[in-house]
C-alpha atoms as a PDB file:
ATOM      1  CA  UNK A   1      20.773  11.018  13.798  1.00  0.00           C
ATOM      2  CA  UNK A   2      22.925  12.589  10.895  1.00  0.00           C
ATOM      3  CA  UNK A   3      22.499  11.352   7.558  1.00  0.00           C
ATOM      4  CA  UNK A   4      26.109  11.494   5.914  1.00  0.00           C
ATOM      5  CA  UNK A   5      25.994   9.547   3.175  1.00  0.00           C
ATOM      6  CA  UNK A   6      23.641   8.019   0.736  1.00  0.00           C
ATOM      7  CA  UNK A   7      23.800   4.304   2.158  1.00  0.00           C
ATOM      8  CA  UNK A   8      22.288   5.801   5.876  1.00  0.00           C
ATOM      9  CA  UNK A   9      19.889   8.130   3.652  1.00  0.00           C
ATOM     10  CA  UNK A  10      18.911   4.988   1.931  1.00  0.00           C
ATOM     11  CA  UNK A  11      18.332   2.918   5.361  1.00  0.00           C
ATOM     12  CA  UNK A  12      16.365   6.199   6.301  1.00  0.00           C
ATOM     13  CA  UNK A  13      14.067   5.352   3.915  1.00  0.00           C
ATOM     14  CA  UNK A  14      14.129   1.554   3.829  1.00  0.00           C
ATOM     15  CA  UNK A  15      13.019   1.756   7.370  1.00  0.00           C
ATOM     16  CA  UNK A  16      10.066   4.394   6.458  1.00  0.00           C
ATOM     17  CA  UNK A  17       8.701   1.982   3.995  1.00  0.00           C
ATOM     18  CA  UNK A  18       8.841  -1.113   5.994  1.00  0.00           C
ATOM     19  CA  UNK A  19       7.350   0.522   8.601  1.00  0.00           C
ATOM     20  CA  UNK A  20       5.083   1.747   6.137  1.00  0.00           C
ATOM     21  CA  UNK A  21       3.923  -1.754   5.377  1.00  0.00           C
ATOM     22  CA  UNK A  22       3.577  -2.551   8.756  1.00  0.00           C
ATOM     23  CA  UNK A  23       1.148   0.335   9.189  1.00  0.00           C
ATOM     24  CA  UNK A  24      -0.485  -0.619   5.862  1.00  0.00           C
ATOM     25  CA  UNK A  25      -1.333  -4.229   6.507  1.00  0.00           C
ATOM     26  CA  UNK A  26      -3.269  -3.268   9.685  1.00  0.00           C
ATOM     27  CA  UNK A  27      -4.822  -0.118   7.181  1.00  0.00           C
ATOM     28  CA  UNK A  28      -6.189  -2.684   5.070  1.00  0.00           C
ATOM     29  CA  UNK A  29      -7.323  -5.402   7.439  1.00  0.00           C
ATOM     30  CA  UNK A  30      -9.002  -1.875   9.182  1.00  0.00           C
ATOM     31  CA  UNK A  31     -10.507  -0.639   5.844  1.00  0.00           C
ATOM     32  CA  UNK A  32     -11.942  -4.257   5.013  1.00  0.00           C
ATOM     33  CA  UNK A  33     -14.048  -4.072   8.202  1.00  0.00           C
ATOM     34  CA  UNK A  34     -15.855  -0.977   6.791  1.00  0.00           C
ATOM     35  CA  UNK A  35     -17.338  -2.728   3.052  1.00  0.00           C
ATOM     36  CA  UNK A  36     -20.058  -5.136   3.215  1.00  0.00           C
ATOM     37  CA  UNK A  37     -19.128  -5.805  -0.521  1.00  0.00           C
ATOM     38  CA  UNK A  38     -17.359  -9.430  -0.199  1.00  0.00           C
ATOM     39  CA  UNK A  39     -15.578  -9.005  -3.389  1.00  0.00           C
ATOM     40  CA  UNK A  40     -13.738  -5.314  -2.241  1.00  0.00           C
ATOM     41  CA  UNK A  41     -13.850  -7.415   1.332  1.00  0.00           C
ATOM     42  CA  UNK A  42     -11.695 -10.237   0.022  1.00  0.00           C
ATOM     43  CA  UNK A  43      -8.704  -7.695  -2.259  1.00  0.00           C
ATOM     44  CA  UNK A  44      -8.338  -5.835   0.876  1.00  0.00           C
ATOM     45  CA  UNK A  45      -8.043  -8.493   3.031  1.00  0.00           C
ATOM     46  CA  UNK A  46      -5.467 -10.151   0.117  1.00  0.00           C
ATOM     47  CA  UNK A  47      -3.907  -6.673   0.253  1.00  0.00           C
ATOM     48  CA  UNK A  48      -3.228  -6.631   4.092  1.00  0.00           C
ATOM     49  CA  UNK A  49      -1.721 -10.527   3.810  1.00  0.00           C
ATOM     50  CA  UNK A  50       0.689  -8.870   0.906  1.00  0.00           C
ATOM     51  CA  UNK A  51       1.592  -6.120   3.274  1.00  0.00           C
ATOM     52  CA  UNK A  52       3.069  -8.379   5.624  1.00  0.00           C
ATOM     53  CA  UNK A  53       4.857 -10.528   2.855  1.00  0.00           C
ATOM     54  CA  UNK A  54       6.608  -6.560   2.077  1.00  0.00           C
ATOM     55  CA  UNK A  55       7.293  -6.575   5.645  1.00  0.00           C
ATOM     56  CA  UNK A  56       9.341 -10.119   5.342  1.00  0.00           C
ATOM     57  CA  UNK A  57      10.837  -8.759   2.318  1.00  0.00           C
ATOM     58  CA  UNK A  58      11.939  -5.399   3.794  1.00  0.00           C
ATOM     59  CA  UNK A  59      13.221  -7.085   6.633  1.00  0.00           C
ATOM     60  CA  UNK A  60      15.297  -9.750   4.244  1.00  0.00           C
ATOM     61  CA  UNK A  61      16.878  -6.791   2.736  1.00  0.00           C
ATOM     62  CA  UNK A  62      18.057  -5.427   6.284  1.00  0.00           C
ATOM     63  CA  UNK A  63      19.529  -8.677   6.806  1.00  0.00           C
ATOM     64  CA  UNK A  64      21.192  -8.478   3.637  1.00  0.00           C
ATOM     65  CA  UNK A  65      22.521  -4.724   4.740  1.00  0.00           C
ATOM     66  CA  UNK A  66      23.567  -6.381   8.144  1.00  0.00           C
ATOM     67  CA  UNK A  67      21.168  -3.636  10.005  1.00  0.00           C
ATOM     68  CA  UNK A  68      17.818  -3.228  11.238  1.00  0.00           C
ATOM     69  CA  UNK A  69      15.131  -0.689  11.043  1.00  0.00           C
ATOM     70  CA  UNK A  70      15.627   2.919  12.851  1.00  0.00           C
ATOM     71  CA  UNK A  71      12.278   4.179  14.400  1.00  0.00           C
ATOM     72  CA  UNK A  72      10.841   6.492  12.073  1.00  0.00           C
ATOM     73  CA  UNK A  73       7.652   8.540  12.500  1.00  0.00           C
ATOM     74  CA  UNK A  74       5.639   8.413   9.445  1.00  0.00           C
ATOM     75  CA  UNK A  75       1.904   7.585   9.607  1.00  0.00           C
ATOM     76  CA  UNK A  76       0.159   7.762   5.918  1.00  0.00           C
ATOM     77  CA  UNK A  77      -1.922   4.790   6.435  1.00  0.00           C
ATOM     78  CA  UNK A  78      -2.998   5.948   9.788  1.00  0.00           C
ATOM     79  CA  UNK A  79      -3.618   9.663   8.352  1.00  0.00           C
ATOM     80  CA  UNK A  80      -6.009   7.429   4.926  1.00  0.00           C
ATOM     81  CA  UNK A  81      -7.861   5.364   8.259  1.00  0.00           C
ATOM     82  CA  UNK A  82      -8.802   8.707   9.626  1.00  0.00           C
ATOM     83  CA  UNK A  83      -9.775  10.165   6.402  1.00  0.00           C
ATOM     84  CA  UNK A  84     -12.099   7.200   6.094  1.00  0.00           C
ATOM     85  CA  UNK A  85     -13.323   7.319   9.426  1.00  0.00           C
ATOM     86  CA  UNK A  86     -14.220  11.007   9.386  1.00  0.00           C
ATOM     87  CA  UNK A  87     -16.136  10.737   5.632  1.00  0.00           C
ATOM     88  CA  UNK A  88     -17.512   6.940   5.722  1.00  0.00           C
ATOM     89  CA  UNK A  89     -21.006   7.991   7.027  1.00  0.00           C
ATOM     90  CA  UNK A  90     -21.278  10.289   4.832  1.00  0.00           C
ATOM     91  CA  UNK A  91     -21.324   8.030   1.902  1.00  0.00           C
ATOM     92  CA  UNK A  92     -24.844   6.704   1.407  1.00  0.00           C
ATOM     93  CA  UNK A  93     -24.855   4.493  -1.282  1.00  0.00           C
ATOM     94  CA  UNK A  94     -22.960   0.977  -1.436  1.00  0.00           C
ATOM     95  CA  UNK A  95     -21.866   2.299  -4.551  1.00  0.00           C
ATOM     96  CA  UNK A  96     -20.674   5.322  -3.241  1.00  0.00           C
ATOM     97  CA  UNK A  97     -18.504   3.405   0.107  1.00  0.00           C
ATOM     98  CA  UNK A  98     -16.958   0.479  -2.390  1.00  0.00           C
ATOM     99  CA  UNK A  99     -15.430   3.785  -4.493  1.00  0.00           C
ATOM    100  CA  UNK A 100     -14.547   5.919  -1.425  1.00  0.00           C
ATOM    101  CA  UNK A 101     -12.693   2.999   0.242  1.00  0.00           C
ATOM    102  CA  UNK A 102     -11.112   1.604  -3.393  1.00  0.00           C
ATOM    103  CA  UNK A 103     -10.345   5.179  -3.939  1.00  0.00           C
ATOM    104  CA  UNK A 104      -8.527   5.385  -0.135  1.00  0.00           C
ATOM    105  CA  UNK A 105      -6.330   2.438  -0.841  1.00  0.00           C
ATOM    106  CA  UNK A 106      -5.327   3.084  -3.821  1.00  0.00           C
ATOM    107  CA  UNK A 107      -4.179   6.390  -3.220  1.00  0.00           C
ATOM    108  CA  UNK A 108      -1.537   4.727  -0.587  1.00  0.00           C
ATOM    109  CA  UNK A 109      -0.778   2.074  -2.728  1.00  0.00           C
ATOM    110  CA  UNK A 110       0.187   4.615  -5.046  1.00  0.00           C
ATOM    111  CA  UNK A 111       2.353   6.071  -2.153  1.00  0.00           C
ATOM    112  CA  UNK A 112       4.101   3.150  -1.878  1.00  0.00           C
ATOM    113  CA  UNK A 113       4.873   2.493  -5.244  1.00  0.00           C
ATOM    114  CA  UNK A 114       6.993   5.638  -5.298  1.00  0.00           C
ATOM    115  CA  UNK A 115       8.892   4.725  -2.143  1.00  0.00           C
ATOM    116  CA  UNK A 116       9.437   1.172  -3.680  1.00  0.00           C
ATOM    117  CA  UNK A 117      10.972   2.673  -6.991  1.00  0.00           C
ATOM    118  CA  UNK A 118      12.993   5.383  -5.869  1.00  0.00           C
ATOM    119  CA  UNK A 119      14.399   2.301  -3.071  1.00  0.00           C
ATOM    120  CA  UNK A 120      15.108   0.116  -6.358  1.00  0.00           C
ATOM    121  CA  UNK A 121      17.307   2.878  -7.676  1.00  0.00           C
ATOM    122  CA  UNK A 122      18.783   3.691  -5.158  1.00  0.00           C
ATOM    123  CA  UNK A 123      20.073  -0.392  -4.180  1.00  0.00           C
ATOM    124  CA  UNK A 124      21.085  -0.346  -7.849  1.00  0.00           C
ATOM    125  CA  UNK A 125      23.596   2.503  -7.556  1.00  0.00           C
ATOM    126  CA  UNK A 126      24.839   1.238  -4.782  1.00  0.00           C
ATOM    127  CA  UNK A 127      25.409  -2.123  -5.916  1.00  0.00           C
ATOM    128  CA  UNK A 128      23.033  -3.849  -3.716  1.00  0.00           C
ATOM    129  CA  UNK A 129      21.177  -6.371  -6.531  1.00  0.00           C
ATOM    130  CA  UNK A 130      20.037  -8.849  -4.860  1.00  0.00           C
ATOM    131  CA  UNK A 131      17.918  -5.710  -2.603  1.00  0.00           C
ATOM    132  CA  UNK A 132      16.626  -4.505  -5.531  1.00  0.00           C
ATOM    133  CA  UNK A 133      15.398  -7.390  -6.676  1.00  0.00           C
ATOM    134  CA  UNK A 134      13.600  -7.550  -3.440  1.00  0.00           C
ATOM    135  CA  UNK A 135      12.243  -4.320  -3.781  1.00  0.00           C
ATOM    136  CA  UNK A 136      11.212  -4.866  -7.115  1.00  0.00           C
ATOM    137  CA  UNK A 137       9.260  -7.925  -6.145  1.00  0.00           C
ATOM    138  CA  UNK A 138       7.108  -6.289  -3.954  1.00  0.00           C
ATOM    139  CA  UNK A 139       6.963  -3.255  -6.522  1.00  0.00           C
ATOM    140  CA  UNK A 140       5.434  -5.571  -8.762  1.00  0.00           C
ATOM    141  CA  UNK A 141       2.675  -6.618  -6.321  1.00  0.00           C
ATOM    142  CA  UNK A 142       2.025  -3.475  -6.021  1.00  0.00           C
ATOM    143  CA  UNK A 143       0.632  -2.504  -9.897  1.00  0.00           C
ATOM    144  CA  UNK A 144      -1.258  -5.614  -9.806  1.00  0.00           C
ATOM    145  CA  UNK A 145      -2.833  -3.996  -7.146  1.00  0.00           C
ATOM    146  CA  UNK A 146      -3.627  -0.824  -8.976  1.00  0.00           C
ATOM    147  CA  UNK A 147      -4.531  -3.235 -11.952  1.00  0.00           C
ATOM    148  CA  UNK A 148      -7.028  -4.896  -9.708  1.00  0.00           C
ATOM    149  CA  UNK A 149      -8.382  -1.871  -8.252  1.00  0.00           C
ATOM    150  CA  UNK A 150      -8.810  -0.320 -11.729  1.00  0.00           C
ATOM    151  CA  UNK A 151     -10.706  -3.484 -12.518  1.00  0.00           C
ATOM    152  CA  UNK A 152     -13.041  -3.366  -9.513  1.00  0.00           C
ATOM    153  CA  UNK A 153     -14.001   0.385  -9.978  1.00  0.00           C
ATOM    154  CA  UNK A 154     -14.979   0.121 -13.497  1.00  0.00           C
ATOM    155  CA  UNK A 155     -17.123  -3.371 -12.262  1.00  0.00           C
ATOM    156  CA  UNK A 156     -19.075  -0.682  -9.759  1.00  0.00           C
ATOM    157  CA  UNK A 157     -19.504   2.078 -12.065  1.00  0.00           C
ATOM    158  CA  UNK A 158     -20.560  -0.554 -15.160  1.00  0.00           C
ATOM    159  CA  UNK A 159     -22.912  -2.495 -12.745  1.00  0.00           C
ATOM    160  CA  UNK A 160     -24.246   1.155 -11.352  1.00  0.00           C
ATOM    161  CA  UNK A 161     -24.744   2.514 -15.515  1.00  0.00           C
ATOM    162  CA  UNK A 162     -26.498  -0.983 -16.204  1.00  0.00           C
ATOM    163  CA  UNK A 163     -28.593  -0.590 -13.199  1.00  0.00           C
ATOM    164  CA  UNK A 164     -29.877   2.849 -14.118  1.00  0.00           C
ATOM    165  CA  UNK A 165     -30.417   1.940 -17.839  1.00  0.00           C
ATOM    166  CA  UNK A 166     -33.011  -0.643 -16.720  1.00  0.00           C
ATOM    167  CA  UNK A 167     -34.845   1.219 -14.429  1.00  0.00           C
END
């Protein structure tokens, strides 16, 4: 297919991140069955329902367009899966697989967040509003996410400081 102009450029990539967020809700349901920590258990689990709310979204905004998806090959979240696969025994400590796995997931949230803001621009210029807004929505999930995330990490490394100051 020949991109021409910006508006197929821009359904190019609206179709890479929804089926990004297709990929990434199974990532996270996948990544959830690897902690025994309920807490990290529970925001990945949250994060795999909000993947398929981006996948509603997305799929509003197609509607909007009057289009569907094109196939598109891009697999991040299955390339962070088989990073986690390959390098989750080899964390030994609880400790050590909460991080790794918070660490995996946030790196493609992170992903995402770029695709979702350059997508916002992009519906903006081309006078698509009510898309953006859509976009932005699920954008905004997004940095609670990393907020979240942040949160949790700094709970691990306090609880792991605290643990080793009382021994």
């Amino acid at each position: 297919m020949a991109f021409t102009d910006p508006g197929a450029v821009f359904e190019l990539l609206l179709s890479n991140t929804r089926h990004g967020a297709e990929h990434a809700s199974e990532a996270f349901r996948k990544m959830s069955d690897y902690v025994d920590n309920p807490e990290i258990k529970e925001v990945l689990q949250a994060r795999a329902f909000l993947s398929e709310k981006f996948v509603n979204s997305l799929d509003q905004c197609f509607r909007i367009l009057g289009t569907a998806p094109i196939e598109t090959s891009g697999r991040l979240a299955d390339a962070l899966l088989d990073d986690v696969r390959s390098q989750w025994d080899e964390m030994e400590s609880p400790e050590a697989k909460a991080l790794f796995i918070l660490a995996k997931a946030h790196q493609l949230n992170e992903f995402r967040m770029g695709q979702y803001s350059v997508l916002i621009e992009m519906a903006d210029a081309m006078g698509h509003h009510g898309i953006s807004l859509l976009i932005a929505s699920c954008l905004a999930d997004k940095v609670v996410f990393v907020e979240r995330t942040r949160h949790l990490i700094r709970k691990i490394l306090r609880e792991k400081l605290e643990m080793r100051l009382a021994a």
